[in-house]
C-alpha atoms as a PDB file:
ATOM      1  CA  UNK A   1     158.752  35.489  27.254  1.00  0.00           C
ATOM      2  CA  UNK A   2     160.031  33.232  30.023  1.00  0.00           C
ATOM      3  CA  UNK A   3     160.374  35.481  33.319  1.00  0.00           C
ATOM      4  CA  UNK A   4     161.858  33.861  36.610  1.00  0.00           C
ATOM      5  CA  UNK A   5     164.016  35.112  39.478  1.00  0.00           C
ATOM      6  CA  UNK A   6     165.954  32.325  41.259  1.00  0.00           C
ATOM      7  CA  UNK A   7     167.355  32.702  44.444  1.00  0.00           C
ATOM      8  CA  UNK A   8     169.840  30.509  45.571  1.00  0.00           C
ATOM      9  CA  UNK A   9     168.493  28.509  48.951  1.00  0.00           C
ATOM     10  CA  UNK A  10     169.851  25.445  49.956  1.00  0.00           C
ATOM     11  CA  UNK A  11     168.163  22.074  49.857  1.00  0.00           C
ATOM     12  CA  UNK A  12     166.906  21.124  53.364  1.00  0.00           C
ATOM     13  CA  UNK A  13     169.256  18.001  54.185  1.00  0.00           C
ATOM     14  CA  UNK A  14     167.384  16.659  56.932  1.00  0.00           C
ATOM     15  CA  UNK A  15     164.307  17.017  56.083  1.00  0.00           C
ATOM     16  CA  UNK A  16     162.974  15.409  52.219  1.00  0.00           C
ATOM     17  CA  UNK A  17     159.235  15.363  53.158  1.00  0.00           C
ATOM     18  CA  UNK A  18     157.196  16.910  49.747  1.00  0.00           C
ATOM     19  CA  UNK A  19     156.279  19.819  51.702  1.00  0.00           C
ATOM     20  CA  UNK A  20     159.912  20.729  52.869  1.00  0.00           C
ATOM     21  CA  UNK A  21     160.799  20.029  48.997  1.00  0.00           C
ATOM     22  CA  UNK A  22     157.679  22.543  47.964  1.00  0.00           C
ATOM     23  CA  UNK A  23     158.305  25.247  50.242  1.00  0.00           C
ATOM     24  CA  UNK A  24     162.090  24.918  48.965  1.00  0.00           C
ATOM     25  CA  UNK A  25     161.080  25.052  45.545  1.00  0.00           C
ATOM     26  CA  UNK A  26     158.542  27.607  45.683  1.00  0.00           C
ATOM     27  CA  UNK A  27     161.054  29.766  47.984  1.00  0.00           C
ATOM     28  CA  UNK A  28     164.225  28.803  45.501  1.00  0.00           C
ATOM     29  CA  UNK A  29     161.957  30.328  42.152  1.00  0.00           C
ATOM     30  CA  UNK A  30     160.034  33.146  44.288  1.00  0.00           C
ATOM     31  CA  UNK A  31     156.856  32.169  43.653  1.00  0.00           C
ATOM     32  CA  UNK A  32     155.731  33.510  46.815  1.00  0.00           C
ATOM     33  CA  UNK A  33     156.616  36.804  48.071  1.00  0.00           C
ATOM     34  CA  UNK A  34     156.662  36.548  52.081  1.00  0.00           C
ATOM     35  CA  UNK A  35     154.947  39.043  53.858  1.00  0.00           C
ATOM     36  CA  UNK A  36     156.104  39.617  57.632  1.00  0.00           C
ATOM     37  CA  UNK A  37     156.987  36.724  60.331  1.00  0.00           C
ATOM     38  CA  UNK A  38     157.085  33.358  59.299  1.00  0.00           C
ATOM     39  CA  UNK A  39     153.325  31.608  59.713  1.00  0.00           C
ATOM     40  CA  UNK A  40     153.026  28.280  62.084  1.00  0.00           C
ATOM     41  CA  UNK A  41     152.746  26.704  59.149  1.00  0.00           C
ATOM     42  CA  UNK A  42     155.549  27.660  57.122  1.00  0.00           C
ATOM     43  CA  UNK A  43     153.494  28.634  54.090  1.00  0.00           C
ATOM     44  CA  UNK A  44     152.614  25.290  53.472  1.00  0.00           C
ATOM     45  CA  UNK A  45     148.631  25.956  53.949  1.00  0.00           C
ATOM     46  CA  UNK A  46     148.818  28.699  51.052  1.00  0.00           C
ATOM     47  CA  UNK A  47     147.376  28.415  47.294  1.00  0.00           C
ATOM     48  CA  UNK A  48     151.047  27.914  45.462  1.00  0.00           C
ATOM     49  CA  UNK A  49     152.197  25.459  48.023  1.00  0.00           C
ATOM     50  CA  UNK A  50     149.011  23.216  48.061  1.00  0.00           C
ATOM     51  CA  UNK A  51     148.658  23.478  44.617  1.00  0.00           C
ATOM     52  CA  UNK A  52     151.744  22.561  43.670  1.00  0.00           C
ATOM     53  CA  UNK A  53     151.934  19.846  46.607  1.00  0.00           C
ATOM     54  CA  UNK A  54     148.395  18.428  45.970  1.00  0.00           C
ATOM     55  CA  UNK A  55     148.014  18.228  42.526  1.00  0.00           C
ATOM     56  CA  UNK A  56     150.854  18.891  39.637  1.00  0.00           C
ATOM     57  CA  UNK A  57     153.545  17.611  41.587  1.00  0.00           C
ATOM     58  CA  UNK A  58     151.946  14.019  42.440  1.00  0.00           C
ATOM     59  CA  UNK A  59     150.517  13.539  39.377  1.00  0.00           C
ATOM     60  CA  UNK A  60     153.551  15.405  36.932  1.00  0.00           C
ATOM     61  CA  UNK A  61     151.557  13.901  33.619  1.00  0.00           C
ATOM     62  CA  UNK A  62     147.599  15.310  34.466  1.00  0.00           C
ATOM     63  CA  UNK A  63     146.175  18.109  33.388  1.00  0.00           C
ATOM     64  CA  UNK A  64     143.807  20.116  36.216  1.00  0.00           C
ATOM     65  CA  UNK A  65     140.720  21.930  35.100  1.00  0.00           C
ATOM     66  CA  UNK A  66     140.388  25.208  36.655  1.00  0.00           C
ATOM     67  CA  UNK A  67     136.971  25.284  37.390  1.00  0.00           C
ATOM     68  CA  UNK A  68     137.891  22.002  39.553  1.00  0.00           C
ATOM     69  CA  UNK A  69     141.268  23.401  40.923  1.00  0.00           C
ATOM     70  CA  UNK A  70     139.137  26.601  42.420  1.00  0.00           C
ATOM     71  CA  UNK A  71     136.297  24.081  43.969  1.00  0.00           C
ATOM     72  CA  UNK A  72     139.358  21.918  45.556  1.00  0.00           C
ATOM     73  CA  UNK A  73     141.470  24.705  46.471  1.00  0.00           C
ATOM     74  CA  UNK A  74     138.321  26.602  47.714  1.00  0.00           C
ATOM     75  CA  UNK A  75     139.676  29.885  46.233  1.00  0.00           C
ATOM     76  CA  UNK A  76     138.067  32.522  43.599  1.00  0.00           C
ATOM     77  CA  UNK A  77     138.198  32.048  39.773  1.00  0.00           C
ATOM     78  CA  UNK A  78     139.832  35.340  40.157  1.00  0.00           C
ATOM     79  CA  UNK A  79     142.558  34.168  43.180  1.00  0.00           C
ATOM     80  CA  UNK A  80     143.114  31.191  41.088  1.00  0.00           C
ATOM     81  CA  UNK A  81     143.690  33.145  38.077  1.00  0.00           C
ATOM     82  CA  UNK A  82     146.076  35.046  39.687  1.00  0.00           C
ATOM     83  CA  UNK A  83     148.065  31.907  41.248  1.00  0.00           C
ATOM     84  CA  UNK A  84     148.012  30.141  37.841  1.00  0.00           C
ATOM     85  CA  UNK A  85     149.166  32.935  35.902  1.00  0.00           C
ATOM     86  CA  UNK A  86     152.231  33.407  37.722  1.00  0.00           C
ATOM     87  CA  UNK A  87     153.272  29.856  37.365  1.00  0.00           C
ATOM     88  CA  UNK A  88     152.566  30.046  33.484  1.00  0.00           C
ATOM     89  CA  UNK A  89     154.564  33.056  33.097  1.00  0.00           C
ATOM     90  CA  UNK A  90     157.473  31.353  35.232  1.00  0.00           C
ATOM     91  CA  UNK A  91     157.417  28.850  32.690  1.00  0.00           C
ATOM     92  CA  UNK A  92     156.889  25.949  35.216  1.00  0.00           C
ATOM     93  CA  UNK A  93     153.233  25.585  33.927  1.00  0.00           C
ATOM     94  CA  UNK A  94     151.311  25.163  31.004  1.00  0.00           C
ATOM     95  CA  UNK A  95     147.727  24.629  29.441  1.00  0.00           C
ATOM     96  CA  UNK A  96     145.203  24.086  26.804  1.00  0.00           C
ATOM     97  CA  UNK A  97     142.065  25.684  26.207  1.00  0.00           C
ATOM     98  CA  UNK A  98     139.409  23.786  27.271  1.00  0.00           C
ATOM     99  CA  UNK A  99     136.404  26.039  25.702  1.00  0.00           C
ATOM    100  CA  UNK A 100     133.606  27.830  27.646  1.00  0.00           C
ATOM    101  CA  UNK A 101     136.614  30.100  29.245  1.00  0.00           C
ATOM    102  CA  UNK A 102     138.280  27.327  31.135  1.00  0.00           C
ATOM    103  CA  UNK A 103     141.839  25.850  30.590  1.00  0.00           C
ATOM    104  CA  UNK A 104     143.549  22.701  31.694  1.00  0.00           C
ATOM    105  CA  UNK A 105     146.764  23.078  33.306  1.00  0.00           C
ATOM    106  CA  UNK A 106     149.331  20.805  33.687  1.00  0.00           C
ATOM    107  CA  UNK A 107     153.354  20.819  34.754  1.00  0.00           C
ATOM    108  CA  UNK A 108     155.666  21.225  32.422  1.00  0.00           C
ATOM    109  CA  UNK A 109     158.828  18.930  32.806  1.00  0.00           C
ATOM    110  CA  UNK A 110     159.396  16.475  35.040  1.00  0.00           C
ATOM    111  CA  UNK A 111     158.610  15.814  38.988  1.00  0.00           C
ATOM    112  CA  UNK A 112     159.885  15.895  42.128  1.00  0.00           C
ATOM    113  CA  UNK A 113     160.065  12.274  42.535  1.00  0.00           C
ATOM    114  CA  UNK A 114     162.740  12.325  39.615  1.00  0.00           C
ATOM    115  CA  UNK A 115     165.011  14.785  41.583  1.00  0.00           C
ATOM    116  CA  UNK A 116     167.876  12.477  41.954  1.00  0.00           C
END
């Protein structure tokens, strides 16, 4: 079952840095729910946004191993989990079993750098 909302932001005109296009992206698919004021750093130090940022959308065609994702992301298996699984079920990510209860995820589609 493919599950996403979309809400319908504009794309920052002045700004086309990758973390203005993240936070647009992740705030365009409501990946994040926001939770009070706005942080100094617009989001951009949180799980989705660095994972998204630092790893799937640089390198659109690698796959990530989750035990290495949690040890570069310093979060919990369980954190991770919870990150990962919501991008799955959004459809924007997918993996592969890796065995001893690890998986290997990787973007599905293209990248930001093809957004023209």
């Amino acid at each position: 079952m493919f599950s996403v909302r979309i809400q319908e932001v504009p794309l920052p005109t002045t700004e086309r840095d990758i973390d203005g296009l993240v936070a647009w992206f992740i705030e365009s698919l409501c990946l994040v729910r926001k939770r009070g004021e706005a942080t100094a750093d617009l989001g951009r130090a949180g799980p989705v946004h660095r994972l998204l940022r630092d790893f799937l959308f640089v390198q659109p065609t690698s796959s990530w191993d989750a035990q290495m994702l949690a040890d570069e992301l310093a979060l919990t298996p369980a954190s991770l989990n919870h990150h990962l699984s919501r991008l799955v079920e959004s459809g924007l990510v997918g993996y592969t079993n890796e065995g001893k209860g690890w998986r290997r995820y990787y973007l599905r589609g293209g990248s930001l750098e093809q957004r023209h």
